[in-house]
C-alpha atoms as a PDB file:
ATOM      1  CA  UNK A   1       6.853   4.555  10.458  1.00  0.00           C
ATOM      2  CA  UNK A   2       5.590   7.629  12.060  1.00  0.00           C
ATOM      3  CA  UNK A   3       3.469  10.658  10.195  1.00  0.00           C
ATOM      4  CA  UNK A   4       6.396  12.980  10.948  1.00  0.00           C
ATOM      5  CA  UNK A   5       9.321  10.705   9.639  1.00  0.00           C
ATOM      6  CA  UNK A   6       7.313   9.607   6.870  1.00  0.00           C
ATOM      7  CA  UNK A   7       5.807  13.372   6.397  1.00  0.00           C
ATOM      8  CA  UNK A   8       9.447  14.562   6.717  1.00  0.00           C
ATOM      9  CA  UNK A   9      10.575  11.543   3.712  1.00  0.00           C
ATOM     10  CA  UNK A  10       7.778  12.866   1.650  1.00  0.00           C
ATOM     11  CA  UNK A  11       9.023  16.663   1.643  1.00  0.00           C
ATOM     12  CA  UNK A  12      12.379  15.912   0.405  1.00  0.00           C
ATOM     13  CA  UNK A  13      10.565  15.003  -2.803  1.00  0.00           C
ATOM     14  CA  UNK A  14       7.380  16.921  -3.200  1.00  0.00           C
ATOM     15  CA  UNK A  15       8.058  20.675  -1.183  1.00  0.00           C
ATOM     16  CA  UNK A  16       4.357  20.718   0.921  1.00  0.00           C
ATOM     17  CA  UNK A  17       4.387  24.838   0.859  1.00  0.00           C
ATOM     18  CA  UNK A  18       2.078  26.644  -0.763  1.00  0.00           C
ATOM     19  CA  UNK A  19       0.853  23.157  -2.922  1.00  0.00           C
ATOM     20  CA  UNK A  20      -2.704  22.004  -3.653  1.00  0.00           C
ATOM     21  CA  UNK A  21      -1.777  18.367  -2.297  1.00  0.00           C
ATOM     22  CA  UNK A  22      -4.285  15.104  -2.593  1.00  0.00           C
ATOM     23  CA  UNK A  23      -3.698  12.210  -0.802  1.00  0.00           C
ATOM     24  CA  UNK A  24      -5.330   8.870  -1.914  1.00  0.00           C
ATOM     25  CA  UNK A  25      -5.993   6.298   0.628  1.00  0.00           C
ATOM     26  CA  UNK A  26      -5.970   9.042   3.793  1.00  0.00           C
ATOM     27  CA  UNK A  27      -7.331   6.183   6.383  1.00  0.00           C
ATOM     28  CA  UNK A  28      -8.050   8.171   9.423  1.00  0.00           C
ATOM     29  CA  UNK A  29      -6.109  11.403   8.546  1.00  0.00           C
ATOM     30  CA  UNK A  30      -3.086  11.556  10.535  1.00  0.00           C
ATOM     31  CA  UNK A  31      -0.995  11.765   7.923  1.00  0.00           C
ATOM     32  CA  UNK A  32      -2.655  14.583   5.775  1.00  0.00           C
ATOM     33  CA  UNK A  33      -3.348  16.470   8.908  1.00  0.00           C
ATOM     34  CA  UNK A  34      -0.038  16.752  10.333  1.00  0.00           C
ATOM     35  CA  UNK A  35       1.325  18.007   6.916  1.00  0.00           C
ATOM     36  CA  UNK A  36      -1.598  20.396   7.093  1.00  0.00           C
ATOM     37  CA  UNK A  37      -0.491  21.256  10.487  1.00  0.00           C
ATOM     38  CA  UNK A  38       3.417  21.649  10.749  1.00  0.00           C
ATOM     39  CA  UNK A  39       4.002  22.504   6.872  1.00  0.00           C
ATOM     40  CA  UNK A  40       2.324  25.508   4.699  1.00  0.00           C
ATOM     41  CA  UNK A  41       0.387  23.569   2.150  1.00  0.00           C
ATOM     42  CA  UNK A  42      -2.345  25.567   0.473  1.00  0.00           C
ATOM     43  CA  UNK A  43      -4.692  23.144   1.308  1.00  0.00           C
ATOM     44  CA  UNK A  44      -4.746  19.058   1.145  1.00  0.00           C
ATOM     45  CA  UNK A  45      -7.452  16.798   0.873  1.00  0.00           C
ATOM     46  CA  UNK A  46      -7.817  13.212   1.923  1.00  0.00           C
ATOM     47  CA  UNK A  47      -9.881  10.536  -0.228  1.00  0.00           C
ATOM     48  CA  UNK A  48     -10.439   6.967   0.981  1.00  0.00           C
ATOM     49  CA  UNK A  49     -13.390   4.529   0.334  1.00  0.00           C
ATOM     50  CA  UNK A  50     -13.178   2.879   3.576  1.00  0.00           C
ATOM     51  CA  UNK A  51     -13.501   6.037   6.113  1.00  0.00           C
ATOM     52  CA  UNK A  52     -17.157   4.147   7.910  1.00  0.00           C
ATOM     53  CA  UNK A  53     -16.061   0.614   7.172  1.00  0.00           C
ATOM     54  CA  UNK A  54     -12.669   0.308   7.587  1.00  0.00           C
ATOM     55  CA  UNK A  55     -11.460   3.552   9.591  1.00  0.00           C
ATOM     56  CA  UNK A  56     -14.518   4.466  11.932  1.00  0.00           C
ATOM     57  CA  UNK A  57     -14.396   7.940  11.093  1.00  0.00           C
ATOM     58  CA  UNK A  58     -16.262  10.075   9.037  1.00  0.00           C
ATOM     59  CA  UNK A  59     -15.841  13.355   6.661  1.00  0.00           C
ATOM     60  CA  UNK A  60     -14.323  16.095   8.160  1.00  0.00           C
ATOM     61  CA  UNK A  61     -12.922  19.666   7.354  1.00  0.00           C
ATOM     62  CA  UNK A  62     -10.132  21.388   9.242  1.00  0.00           C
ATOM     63  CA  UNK A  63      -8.631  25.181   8.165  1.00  0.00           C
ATOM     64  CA  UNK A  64      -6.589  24.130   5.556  1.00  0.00           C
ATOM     65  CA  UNK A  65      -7.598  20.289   4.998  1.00  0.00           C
ATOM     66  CA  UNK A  66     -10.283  18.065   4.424  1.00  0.00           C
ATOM     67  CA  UNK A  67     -11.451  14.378   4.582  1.00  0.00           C
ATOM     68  CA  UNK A  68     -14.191  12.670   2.184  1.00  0.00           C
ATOM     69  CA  UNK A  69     -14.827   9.358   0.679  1.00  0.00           C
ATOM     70  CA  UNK A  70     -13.740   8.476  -2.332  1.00  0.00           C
ATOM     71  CA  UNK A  71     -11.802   5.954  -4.485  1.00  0.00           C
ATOM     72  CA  UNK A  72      -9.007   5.935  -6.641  1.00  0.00           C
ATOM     73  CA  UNK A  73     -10.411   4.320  -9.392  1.00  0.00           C
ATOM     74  CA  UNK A  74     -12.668   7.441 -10.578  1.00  0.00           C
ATOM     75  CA  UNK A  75     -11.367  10.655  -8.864  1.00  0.00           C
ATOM     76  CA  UNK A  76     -13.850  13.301  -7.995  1.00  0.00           C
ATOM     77  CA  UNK A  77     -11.655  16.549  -9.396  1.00  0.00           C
ATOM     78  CA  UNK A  78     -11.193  18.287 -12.403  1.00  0.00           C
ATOM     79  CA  UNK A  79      -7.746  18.083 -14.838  1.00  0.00           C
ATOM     80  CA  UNK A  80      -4.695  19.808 -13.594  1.00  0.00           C
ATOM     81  CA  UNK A  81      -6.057  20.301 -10.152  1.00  0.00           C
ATOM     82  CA  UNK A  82      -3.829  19.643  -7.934  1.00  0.00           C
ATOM     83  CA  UNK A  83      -0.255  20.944  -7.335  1.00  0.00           C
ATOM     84  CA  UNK A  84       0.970  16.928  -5.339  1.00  0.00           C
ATOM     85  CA  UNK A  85      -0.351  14.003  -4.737  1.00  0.00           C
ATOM     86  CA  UNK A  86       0.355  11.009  -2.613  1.00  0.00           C
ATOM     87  CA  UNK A  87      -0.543   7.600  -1.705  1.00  0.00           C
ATOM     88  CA  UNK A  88       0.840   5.687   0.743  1.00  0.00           C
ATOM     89  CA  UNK A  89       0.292   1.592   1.572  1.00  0.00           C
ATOM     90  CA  UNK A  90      -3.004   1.683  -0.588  1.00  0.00           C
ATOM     91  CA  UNK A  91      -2.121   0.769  -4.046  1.00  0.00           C
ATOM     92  CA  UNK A  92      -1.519  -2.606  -3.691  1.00  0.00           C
ATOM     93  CA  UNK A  93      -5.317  -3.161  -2.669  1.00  0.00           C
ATOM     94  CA  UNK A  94      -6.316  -1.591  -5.792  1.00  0.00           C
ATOM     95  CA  UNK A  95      -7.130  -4.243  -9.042  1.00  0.00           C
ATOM     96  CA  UNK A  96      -7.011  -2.152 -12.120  1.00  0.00           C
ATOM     97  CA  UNK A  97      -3.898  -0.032 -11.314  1.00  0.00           C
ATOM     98  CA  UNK A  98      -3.660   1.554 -14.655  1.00  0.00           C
ATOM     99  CA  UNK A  99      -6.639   3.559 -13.973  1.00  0.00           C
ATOM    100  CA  UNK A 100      -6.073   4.528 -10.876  1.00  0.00           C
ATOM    101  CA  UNK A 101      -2.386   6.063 -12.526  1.00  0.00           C
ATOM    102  CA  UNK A 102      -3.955   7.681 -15.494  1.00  0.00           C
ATOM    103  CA  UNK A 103      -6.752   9.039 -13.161  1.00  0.00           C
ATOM    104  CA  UNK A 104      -3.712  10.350 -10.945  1.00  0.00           C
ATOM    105  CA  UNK A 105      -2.147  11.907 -13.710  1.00  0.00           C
ATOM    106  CA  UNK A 106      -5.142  13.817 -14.949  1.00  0.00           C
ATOM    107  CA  UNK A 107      -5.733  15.728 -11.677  1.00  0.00           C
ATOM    108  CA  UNK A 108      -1.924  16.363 -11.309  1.00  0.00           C
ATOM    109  CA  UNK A 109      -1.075  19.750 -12.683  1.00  0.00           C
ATOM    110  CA  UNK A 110       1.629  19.744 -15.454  1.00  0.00           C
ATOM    111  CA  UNK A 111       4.929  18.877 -13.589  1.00  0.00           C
ATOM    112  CA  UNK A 112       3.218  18.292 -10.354  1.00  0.00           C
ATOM    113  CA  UNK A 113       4.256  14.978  -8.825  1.00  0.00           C
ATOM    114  CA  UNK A 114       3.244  11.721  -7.169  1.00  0.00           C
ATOM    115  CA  UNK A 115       4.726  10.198  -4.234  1.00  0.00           C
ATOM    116  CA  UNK A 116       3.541   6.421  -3.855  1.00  0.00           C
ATOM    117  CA  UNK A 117       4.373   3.871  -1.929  1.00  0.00           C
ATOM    118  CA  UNK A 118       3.326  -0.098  -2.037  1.00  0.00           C
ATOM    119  CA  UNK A 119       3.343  -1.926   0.951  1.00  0.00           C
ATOM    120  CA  UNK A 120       3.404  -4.568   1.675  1.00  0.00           C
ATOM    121  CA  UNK A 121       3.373  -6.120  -2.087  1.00  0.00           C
ATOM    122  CA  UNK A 122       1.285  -9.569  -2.540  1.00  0.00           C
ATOM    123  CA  UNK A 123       4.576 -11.366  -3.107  1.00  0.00           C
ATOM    124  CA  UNK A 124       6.245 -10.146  -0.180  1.00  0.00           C
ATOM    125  CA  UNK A 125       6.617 -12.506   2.845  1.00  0.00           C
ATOM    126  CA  UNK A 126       3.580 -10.537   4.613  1.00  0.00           C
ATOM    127  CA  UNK A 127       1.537  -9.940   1.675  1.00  0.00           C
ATOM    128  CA  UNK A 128      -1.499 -11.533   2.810  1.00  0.00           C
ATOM    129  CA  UNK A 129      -1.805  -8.807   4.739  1.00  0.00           C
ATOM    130  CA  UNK A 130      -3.989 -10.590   7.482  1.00  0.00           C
ATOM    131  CA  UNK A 131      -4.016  -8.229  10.457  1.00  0.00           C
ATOM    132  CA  UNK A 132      -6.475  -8.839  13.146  1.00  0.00           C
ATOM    133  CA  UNK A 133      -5.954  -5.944  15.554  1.00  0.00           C
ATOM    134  CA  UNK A 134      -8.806  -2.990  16.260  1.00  0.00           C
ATOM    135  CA  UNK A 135      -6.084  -0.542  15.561  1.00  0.00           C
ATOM    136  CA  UNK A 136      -5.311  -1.993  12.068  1.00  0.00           C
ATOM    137  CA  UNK A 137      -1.216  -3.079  13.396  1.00  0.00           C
ATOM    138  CA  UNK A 138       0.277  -6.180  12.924  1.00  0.00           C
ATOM    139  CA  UNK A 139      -0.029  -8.990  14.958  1.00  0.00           C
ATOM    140  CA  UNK A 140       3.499 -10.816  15.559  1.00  0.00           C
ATOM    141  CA  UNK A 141       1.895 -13.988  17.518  1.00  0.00           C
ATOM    142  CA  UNK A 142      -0.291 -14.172  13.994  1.00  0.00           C
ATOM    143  CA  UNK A 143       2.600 -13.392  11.235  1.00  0.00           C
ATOM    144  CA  UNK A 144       4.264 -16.134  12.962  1.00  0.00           C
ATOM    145  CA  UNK A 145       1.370 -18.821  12.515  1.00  0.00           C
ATOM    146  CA  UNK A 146       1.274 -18.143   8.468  1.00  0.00           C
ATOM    147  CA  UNK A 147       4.462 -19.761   7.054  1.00  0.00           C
ATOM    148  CA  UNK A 148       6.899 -17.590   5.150  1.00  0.00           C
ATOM    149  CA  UNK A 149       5.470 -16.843   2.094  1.00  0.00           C
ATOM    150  CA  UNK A 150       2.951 -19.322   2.719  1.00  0.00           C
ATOM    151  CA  UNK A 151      -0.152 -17.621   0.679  1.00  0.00           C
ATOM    152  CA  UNK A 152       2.029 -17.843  -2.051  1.00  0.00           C
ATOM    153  CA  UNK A 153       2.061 -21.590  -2.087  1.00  0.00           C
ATOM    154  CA  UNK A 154       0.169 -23.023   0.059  1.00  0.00           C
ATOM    155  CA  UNK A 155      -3.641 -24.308  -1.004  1.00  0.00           C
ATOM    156  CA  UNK A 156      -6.453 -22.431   1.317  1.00  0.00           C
ATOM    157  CA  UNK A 157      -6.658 -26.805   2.322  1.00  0.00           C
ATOM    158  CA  UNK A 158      -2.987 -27.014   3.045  1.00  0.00           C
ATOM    159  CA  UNK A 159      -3.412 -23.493   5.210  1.00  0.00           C
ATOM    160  CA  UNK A 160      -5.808 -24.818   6.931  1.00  0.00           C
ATOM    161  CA  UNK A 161      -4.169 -28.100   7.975  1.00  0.00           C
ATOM    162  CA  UNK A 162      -0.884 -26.370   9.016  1.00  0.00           C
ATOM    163  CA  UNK A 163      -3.155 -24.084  11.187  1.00  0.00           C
ATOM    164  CA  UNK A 164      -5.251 -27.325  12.808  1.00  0.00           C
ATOM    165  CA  UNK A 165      -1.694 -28.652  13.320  1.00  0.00           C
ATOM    166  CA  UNK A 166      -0.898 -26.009  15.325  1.00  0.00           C
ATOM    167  CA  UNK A 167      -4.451 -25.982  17.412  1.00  0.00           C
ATOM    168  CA  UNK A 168      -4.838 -22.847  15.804  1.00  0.00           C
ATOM    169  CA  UNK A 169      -8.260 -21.100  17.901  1.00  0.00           C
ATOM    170  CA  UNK A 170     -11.489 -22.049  15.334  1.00  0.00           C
ATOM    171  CA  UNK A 171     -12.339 -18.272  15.157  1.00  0.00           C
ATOM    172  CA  UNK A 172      -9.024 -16.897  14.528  1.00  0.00           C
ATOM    173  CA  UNK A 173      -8.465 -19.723  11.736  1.00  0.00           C
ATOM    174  CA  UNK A 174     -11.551 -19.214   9.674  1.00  0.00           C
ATOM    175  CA  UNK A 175     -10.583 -15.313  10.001  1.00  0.00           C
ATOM    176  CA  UNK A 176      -7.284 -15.901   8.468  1.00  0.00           C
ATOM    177  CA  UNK A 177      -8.285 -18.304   5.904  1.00  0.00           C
ATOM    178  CA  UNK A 178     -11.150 -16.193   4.349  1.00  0.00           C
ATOM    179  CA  UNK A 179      -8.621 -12.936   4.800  1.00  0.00           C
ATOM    180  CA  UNK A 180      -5.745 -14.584   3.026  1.00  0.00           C
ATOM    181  CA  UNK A 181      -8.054 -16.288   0.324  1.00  0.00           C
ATOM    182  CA  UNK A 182     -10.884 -14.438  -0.401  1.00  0.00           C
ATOM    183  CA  UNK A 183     -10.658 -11.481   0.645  1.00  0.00           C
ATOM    184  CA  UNK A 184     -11.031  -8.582  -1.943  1.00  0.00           C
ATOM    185  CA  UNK A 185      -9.314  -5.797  -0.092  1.00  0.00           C
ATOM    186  CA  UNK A 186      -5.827  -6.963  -1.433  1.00  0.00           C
ATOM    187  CA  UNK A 187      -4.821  -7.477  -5.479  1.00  0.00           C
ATOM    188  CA  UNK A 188      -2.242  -9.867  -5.470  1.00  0.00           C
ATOM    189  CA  UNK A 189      -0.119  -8.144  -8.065  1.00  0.00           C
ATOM    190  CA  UNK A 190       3.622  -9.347  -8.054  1.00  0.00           C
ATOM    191  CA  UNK A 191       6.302  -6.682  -7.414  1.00  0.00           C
ATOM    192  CA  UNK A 192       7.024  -6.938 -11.760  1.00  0.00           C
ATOM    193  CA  UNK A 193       3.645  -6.296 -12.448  1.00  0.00           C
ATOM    194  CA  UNK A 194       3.300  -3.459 -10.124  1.00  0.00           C
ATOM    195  CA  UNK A 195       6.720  -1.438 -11.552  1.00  0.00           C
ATOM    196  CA  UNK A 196       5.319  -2.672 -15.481  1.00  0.00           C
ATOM    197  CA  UNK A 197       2.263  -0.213 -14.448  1.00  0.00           C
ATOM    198  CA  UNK A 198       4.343   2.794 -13.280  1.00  0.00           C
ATOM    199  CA  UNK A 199       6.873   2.422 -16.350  1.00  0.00           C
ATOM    200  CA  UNK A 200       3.262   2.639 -18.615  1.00  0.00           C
ATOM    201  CA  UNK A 201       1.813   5.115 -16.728  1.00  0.00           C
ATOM    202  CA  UNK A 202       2.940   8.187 -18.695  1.00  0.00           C
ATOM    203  CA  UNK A 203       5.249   9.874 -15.730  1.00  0.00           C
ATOM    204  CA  UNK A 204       8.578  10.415 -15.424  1.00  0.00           C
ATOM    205  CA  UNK A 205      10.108   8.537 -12.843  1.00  0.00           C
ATOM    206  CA  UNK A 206      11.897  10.996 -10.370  1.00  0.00           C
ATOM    207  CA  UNK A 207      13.102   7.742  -7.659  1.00  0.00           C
ATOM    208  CA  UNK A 208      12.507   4.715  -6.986  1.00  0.00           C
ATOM    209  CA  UNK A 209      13.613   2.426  -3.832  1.00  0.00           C
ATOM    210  CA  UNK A 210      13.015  -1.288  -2.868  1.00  0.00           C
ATOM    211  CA  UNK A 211      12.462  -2.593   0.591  1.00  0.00           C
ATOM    212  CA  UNK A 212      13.462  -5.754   1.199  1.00  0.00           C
ATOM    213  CA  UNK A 213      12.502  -8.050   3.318  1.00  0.00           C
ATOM    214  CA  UNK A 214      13.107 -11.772   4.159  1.00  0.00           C
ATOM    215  CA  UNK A 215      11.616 -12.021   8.000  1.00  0.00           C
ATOM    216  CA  UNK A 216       8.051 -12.064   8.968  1.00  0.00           C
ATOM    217  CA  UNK A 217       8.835 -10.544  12.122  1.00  0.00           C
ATOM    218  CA  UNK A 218      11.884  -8.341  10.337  1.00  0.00           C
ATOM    219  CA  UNK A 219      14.121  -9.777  12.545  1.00  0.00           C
ATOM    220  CA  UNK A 220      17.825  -7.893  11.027  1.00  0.00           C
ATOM    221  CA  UNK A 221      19.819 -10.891   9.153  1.00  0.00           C
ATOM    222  CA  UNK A 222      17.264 -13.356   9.802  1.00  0.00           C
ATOM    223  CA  UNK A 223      16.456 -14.843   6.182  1.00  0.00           C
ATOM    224  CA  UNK A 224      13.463 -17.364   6.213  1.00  0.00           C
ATOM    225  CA  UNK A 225      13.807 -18.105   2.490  1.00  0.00           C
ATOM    226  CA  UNK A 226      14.822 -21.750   2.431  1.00  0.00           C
ATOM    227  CA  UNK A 227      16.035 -22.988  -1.138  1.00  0.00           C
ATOM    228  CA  UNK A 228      12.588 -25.416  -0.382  1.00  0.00           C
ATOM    229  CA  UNK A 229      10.481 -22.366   0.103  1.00  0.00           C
ATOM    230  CA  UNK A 230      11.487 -21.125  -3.378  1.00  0.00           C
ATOM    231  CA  UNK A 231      11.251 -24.290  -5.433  1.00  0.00           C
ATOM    232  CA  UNK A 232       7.786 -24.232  -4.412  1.00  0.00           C
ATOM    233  CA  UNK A 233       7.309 -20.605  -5.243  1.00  0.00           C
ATOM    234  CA  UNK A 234       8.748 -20.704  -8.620  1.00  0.00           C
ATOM    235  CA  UNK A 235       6.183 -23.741  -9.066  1.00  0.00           C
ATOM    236  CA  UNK A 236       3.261 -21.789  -8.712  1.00  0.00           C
ATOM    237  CA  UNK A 237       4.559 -19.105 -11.547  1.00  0.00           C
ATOM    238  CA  UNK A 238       6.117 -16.438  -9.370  1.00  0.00           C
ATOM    239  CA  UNK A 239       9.335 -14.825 -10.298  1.00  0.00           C
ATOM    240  CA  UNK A 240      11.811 -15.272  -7.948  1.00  0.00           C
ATOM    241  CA  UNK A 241      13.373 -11.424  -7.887  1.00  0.00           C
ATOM    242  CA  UNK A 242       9.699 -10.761  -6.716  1.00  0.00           C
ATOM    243  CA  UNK A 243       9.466 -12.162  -3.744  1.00  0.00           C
ATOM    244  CA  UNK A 244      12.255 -10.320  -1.467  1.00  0.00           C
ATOM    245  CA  UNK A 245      10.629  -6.793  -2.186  1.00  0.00           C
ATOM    246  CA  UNK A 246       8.374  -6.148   0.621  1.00  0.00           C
ATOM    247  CA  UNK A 247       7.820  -2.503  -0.802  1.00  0.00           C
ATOM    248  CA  UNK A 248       8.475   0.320  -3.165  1.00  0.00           C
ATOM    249  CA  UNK A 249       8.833   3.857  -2.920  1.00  0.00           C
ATOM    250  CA  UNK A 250       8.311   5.750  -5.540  1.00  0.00           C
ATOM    251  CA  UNK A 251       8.162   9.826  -6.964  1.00  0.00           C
ATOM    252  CA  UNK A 252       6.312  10.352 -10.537  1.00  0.00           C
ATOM    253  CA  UNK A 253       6.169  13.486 -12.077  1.00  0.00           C
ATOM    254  CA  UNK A 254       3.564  14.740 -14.749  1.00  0.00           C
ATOM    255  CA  UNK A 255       5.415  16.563 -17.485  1.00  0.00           C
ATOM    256  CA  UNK A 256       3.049  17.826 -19.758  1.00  0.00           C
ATOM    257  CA  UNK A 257      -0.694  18.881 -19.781  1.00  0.00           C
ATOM    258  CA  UNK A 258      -2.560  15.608 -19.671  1.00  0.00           C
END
């Protein structure tokens, strides 16, 4: 999705003018800098952890915006500070997601609200997450090497003989094993545990939308979940209404001083 469709999604819940925004999980800054650009926010300031690391950018300041590290977990602002905040694709790489709510509901301003969006969730036919581009985009050739749902199932051993199988390059198959199973960028929270968090989180849910999903490459109508497929992912403990939600959309709103 583009920053000015998904900009333009994000007004029609949260009114950018005049607001002290926050978003958590800014990446690069497109997103926080268009709104800063083509709307009238008061001013909006990106956090993200990963700005050397992961975005090859750095802090920045522009008239009415600004970029700096920081996490989620422990947010760098005093209570009631800000008028909106938003997060979008970066919750579902952070563990202790109770924190990072209550955190996000101490710097909201009473009746200020939080747009937040997961995606793609663990349990989600993508949910590895494994992208191996420069420009962080997914990688069709590669989505179609993992099986669907495959990191749900599959063993890192099994993985890795279904990618020899295929004669899988060495480089690009150690890459993808170590991403899908031990990497600690994603935290492998089911779709149910995700929405449990938001319903305890003290905010009054304003909407809520599932994306669903059922192709690796989202082919329309193409469904790659074989009755097979889900015997073995009910096995290993997942619920099956899980596993069809590629994402969630979601607007809180703070309702009293925290």
């Amino acid at each position: 999705m583009t920053v000015d469709i998904l900009a333009n999604e994000i007004n029609k819940w949260i009114p950018f003018d005049e607001k002290r925004m926050l978003e958590i999980g800014c990446g690069n800054g497109d997103l926080l800098k268009f709104i800063a650009k083509y709307y009238s926010p008061a001013f909006i300031t990106g956090i993200d952890p990963g700005l050397d690391s992961w975005w090859n950018t750095s802090e920045n300041l522009g008239e009415n915006w600004k970029v700096m590290s920081g996490g989620a977990e422990n947010l760098d602002f005093e209570d009631n500070s800000f008028d909106a905040v938003i997060s979008i694709s970066t919750f579902e790489h952070i563990d202790d997601l109770t924190k990072c709510l209550s955190e996000t509901k101490r710097v909201l301003k009473p009746y200020g609200r939080f747009y937040i969006s997961f995606m793609p969730i663990w349990t989600s036919i993508i949910g590895h997450h494994f992208v191996a581009t420069e420009d962080n985009t997914w990688n069709e050739e590669h989505l179609a090497l993992i099986p669907p749902w495959g990191h749900l199932y599959m063993s890192e051993i099994e993985m890795r003989e279904h990618l020899e199988f295929l004669n899988v390059d060495t480089n690009l198959k150690e890459q993808m094993l170590q991403f899908i199973y031990h990497s600690n960028i994603i935290n492998r929270k089911p779709k149910s545990e995700i929405v449990k968090a938001v319903h305890k989180c003290g905010m009054a849910i304003r909407s809520y939308s599932e994306q669903l999903r059922f192709s690796r490459l989202a082919i329309p109508k193409q469904n790659e979940l074989s009755a097979e497929i889900s015997k073995k992912i009910i096995a290993k403990g997942y619920e099956i209404s899980d596993i069809g939600v590629c994402g969630l959309k979601i607007c809180l709103e703070k309702l009293e001083a925290y």
